[in-house]
N, C-alpha and C. Protein backbone atom coordinates (compact mmCIF):
# COMPACT_ATOMS: atom_id res chain seq x y z
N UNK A 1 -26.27 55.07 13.55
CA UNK A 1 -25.86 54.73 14.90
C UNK A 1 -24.35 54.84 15.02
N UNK A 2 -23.94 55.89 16.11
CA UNK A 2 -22.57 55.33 15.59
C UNK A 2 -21.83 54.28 16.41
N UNK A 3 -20.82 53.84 15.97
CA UNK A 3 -19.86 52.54 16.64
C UNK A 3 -18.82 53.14 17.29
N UNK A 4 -17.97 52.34 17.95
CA UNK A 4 -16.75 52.60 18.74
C UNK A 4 -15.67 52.33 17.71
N UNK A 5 -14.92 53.34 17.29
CA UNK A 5 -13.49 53.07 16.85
C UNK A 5 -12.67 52.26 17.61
N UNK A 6 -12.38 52.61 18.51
CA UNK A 6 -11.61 52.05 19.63
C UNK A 6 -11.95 52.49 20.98
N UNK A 7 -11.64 51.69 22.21
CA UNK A 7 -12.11 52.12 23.63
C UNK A 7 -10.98 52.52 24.25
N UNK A 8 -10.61 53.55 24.92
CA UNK A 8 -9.81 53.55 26.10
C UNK A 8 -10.09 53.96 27.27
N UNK A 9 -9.72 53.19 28.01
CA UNK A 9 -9.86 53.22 29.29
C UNK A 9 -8.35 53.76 30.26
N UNK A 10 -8.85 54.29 31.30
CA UNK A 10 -7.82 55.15 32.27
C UNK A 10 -7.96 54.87 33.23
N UNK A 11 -7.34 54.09 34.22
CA UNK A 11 -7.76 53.99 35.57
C UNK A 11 -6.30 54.68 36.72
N UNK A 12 -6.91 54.69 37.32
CA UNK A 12 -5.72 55.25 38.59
C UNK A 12 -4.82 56.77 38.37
N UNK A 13 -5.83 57.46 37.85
CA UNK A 13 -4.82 58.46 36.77
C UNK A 13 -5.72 60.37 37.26
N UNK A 14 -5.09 60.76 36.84
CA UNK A 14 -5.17 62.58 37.34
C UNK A 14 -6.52 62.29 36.49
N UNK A 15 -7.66 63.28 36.87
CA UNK A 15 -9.03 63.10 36.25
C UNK A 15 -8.68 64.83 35.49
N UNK A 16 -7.90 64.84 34.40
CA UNK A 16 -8.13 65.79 33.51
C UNK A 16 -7.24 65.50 32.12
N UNK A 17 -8.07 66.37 31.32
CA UNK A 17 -7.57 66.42 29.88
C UNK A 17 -6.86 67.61 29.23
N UNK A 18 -5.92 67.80 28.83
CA UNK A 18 -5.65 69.43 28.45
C UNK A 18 -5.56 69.00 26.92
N UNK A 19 -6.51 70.34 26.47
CA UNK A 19 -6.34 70.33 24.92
C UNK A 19 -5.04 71.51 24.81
N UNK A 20 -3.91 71.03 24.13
CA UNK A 20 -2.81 71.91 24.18
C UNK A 20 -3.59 72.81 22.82
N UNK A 21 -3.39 74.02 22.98
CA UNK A 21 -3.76 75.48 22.10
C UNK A 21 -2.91 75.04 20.45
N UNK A 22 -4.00 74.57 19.61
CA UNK A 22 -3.65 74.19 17.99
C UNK A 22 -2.52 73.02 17.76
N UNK A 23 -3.24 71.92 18.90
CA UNK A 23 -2.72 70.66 18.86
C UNK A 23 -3.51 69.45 19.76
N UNK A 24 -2.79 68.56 20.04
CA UNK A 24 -3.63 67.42 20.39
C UNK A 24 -4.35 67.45 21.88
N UNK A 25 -4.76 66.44 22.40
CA UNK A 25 -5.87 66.13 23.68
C UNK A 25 -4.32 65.51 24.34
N UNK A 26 -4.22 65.77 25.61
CA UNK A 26 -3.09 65.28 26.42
C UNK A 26 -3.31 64.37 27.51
N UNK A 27 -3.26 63.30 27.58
CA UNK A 27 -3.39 62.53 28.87
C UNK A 27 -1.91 62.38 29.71
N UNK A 28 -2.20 62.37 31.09
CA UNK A 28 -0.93 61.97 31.49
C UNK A 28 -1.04 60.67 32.47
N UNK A 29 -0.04 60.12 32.45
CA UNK A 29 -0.10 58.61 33.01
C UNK A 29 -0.95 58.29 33.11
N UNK A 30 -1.27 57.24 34.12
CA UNK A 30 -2.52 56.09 34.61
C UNK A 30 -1.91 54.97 33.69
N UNK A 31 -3.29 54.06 33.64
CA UNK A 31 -3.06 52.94 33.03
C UNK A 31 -4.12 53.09 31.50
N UNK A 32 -3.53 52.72 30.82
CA UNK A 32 -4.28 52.58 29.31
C UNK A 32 -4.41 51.62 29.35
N UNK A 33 -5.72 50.96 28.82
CA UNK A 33 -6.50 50.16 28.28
C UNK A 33 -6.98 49.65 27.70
N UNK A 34 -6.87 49.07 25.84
CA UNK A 34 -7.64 49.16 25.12
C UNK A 34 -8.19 47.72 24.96
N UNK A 35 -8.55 47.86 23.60
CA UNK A 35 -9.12 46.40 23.55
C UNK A 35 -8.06 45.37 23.37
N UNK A 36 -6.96 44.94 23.15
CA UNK A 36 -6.05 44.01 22.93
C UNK A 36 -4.95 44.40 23.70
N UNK A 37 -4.50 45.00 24.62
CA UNK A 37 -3.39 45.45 25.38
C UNK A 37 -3.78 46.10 26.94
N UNK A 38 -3.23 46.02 27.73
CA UNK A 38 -2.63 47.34 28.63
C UNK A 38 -1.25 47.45 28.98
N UNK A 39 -0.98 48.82 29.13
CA UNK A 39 -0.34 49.78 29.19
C UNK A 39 0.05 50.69 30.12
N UNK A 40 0.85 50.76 31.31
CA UNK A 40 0.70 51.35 31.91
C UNK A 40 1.52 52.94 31.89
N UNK A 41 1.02 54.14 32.20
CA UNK A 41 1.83 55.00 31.63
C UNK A 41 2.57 55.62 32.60
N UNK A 42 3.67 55.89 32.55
CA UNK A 42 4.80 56.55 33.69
C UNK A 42 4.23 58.01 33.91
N UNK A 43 3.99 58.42 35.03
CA UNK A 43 4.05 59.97 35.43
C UNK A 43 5.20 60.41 34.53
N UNK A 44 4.27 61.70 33.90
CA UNK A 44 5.20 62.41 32.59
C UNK A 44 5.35 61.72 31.07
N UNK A 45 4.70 60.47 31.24
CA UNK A 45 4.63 59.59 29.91
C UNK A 45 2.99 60.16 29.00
N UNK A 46 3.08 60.73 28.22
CA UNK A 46 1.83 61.46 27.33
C UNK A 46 1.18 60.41 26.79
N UNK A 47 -0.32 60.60 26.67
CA UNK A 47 -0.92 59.78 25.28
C UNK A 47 -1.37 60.90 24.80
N UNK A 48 -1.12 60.77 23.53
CA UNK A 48 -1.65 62.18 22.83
C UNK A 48 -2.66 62.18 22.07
N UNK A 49 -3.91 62.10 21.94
CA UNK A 49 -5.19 62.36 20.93
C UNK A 49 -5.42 62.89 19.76
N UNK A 50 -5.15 62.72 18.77
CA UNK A 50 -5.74 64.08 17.68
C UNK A 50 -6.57 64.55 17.57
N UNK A 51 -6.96 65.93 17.78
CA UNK A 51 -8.21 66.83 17.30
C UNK A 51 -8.10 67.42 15.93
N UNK A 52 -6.99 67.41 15.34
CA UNK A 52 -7.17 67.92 13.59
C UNK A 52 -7.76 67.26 13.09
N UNK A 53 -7.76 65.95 12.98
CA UNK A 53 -8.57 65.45 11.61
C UNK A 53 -7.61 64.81 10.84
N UNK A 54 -6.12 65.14 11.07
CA UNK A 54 -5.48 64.66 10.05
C UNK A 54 -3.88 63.27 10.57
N UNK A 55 -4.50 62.98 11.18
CA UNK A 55 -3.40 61.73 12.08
C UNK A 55 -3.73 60.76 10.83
N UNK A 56 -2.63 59.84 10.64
CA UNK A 56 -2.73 58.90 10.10
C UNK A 56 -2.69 57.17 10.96
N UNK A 57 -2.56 58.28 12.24
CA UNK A 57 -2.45 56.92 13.56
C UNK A 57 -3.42 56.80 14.61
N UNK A 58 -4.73 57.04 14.18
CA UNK A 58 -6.01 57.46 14.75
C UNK A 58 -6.35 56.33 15.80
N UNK A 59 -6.39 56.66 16.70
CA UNK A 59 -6.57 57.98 17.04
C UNK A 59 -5.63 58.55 17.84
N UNK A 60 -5.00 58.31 17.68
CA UNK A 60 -3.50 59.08 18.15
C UNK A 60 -2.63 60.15 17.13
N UNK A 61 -1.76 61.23 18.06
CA UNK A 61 -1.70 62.17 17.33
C UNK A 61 -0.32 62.07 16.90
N UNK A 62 -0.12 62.19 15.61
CA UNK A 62 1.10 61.92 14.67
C UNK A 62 1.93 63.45 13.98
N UNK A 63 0.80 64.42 14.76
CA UNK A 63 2.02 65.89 15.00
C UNK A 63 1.30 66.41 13.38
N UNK A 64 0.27 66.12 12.81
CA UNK A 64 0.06 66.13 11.59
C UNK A 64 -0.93 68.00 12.20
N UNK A 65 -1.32 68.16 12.89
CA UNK A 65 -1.59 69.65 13.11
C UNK A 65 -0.54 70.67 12.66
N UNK A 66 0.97 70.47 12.48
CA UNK A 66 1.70 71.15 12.64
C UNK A 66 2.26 71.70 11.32
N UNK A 67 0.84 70.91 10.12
CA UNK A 67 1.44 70.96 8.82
C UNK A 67 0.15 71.48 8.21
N UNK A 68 -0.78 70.82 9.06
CA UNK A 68 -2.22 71.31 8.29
C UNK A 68 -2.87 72.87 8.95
N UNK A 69 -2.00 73.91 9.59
CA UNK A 69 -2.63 74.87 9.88
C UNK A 69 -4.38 74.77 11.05
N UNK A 70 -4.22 73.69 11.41
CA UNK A 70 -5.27 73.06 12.85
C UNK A 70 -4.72 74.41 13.72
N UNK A 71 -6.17 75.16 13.64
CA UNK A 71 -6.46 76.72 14.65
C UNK A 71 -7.83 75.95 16.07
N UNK A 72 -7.37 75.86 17.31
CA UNK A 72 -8.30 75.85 18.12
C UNK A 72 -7.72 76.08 19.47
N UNK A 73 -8.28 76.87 19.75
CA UNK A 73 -7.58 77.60 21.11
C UNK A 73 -9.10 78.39 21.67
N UNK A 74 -9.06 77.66 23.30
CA UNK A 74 -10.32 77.98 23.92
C UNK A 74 -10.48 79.22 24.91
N UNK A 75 -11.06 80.16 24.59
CA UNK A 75 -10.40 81.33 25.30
C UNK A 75 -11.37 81.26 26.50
N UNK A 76 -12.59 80.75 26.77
CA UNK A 76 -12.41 80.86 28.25
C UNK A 76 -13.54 79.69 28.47
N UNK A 77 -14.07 79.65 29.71
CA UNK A 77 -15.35 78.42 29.89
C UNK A 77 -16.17 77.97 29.08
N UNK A 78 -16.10 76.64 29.00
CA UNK A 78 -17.35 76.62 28.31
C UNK A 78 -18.19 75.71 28.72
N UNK A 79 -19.52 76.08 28.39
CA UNK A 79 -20.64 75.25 28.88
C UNK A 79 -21.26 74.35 28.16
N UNK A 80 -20.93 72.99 27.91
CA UNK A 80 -21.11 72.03 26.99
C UNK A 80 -21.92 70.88 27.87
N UNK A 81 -23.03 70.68 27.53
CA UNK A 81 -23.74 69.40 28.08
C UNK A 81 -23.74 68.00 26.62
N UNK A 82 -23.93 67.16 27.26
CA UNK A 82 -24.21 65.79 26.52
C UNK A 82 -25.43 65.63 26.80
N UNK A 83 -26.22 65.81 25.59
CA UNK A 83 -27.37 65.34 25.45
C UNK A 83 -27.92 63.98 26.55
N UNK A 84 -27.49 62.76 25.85
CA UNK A 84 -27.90 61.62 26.26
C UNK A 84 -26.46 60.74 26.44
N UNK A 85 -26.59 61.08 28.17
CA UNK A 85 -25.10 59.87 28.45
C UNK A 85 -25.28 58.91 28.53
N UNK A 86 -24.18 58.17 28.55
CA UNK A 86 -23.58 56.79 28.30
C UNK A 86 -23.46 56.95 29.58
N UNK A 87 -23.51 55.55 30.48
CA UNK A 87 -23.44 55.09 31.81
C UNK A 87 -21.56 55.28 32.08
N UNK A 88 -21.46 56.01 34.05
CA UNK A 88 -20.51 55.67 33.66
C UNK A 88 -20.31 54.25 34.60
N UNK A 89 -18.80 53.41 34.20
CA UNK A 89 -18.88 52.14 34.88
C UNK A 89 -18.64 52.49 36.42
N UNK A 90 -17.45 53.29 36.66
CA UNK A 90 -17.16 53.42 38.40
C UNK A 90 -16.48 54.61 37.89
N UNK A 91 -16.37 55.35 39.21
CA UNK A 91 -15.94 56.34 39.90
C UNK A 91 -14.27 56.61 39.88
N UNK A 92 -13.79 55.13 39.50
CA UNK A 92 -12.54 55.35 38.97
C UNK A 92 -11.76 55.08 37.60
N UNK A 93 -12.39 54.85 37.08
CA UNK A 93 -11.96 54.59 36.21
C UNK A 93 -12.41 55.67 34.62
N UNK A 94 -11.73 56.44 33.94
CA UNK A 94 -12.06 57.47 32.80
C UNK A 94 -12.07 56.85 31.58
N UNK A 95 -13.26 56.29 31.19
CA UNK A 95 -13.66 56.25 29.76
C UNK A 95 -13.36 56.54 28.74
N UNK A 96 -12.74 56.51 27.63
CA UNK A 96 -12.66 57.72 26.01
C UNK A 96 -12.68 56.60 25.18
N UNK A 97 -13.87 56.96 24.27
CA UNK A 97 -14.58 56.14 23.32
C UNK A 97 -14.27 57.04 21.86
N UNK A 98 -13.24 56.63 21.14
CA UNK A 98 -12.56 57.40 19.95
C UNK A 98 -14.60 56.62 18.94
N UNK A 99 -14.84 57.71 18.50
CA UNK A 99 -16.79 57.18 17.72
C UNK A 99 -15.75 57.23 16.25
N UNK A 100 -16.19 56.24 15.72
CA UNK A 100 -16.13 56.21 14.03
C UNK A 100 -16.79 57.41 13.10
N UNK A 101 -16.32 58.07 12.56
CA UNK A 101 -16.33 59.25 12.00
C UNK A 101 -16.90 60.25 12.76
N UNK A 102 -16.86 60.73 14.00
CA UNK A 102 -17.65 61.36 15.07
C UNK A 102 -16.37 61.49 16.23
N UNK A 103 -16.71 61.90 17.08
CA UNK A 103 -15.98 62.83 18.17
C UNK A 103 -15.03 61.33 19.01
N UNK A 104 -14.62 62.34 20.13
CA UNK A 104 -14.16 61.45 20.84
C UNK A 104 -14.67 61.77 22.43
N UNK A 105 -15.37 60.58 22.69
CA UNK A 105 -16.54 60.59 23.70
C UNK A 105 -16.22 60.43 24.97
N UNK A 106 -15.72 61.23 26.16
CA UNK A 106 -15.26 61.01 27.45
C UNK A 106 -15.96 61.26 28.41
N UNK A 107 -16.00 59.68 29.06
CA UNK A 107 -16.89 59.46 30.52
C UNK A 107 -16.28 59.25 31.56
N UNK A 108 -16.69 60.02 32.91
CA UNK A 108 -15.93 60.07 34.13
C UNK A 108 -15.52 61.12 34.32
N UNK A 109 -15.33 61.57 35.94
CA UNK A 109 -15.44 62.77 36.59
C UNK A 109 -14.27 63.37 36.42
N UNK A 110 -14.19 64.57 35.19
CA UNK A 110 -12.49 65.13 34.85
C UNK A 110 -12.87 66.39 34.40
N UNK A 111 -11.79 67.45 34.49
CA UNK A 111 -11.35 68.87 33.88
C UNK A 111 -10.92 68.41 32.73
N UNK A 112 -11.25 69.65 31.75
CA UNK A 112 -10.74 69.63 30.61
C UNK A 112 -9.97 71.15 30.84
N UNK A 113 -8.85 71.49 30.23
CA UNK A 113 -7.96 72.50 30.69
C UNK A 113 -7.61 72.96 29.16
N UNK A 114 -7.51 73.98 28.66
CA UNK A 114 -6.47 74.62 27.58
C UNK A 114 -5.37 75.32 28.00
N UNK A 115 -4.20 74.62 27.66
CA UNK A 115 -2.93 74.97 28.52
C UNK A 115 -3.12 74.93 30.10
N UNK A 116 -3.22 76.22 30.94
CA UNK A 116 -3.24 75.78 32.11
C UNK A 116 -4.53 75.97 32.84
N UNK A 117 -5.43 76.44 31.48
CA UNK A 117 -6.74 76.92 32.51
C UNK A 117 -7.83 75.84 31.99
N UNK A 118 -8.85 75.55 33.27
CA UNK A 118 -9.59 74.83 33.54
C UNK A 118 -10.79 75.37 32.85
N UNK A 119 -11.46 74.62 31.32
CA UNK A 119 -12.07 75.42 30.63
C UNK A 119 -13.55 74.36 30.69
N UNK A 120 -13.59 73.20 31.11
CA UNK A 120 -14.44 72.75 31.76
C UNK A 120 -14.74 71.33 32.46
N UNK A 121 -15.49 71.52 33.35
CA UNK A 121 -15.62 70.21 34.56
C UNK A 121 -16.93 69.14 34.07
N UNK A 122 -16.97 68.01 34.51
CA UNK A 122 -18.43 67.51 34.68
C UNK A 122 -17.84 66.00 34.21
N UNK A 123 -18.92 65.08 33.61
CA UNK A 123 -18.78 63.65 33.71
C UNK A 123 -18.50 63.03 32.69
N UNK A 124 -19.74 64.09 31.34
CA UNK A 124 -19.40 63.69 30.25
C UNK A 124 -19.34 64.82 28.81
N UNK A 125 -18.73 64.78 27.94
CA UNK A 125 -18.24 65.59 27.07
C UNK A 125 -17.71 65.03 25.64
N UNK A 126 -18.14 65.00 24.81
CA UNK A 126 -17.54 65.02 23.00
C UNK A 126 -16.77 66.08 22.70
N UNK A 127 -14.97 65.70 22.75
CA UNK A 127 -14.33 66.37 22.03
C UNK A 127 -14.41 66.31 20.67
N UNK A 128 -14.08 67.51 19.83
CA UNK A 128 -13.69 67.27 18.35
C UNK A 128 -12.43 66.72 18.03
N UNK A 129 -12.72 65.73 16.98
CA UNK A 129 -11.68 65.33 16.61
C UNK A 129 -11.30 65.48 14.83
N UNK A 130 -12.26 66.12 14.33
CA UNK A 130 -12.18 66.43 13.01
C UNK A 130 -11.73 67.70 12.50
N UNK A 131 -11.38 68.40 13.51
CA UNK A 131 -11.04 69.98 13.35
C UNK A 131 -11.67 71.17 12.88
N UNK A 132 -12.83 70.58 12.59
CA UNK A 132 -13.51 71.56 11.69
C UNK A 132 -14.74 72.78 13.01
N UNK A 133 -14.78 71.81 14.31
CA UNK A 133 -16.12 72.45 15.11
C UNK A 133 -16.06 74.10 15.24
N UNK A 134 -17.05 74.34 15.43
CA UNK A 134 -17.13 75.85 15.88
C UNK A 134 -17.17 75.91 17.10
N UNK A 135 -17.28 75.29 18.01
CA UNK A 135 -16.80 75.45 19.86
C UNK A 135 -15.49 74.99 20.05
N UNK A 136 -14.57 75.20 19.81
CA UNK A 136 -13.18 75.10 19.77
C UNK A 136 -12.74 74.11 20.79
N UNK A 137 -12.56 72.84 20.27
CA UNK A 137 -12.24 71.61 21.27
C UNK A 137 -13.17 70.77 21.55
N UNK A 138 -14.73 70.88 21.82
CA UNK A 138 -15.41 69.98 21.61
C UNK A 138 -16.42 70.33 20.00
N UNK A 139 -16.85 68.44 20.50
CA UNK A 139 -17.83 68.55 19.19
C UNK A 139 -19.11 69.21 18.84
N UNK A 140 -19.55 69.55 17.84
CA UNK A 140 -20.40 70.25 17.64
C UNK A 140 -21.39 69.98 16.41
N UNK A 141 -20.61 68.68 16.18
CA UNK A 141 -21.22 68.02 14.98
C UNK A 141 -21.39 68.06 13.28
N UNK A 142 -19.96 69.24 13.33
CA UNK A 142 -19.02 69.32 11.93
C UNK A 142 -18.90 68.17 11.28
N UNK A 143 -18.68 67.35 12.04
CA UNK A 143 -17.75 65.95 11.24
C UNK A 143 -18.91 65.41 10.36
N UNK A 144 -20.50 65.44 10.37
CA UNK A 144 -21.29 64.68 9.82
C UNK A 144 -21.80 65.54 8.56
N UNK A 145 -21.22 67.04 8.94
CA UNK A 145 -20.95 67.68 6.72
C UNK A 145 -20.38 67.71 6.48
């Protein structure tokens, strides 16, 4: 079964994610949320995600792609469904559930973008966060060999 590493929550904030091309998941402002804090983030203030695998500040990204040769760059749409979603709570507020040895699980109505293009829409989606997937940016379920 898996558990929640940590929860974050986004409210009041642009409904998209850009995976920057052989580096981290990019949020920009809103309000962060987690379990012992909030945070509110300044327009132009980043939270940055790791998708390598190799952060030592998990789940946040500590630039550790830039040493370990982390290749993922999405060259055009992709069509990724979630099996079995997780409810979402409201309409405003964006979900990301960092899973304990497993992806990072985002609920609520957002684009996911590589650099500037819009590579896909919908509610819910498992990015990779172990670096290893073969759909470049989301999960695919590498992390469990």
């Amino acid at each position: 079964m898996d558990r929640s590493l940590s929860l974050l929550r986004f409210k009041q904030m642009p409904r998209k994610i850009v995976l920057e091309p052989n580096g981290p998941a990019v949020i920009d402002g809103g309000v962060l949320v987690t379990a012992d804090r909030e945070i509110e983030l300044e327009e132009g203030v980043n939270c940055l995600l790791c998708r390598c695998g190799g952060t030592k500040n998990a789940p946040f990204c500590d630039g550790s792609h830039k040493g370990n040769r982390f290749d993922s760059v999405i060259e055009g749409p992709v069509d990724y469904q979630v099996r079995t979603p997780k409810p979402i709570v409201d309409d405003q507020t964006l979900i990301i559930e960092i899973i304990e040895d497993g992806p990072i699980y985002v609920r609520g109505d957002l684009e996911v973008l590589c650099g500037e293009r819009v590579v896909w829409r919908g509610a819910h989606t498992k990015l990779c966060r172990c670096g290893r997937t073969a759909k470049p940016g989301f999960c695919d379920g590498s992390h469990k060999r």
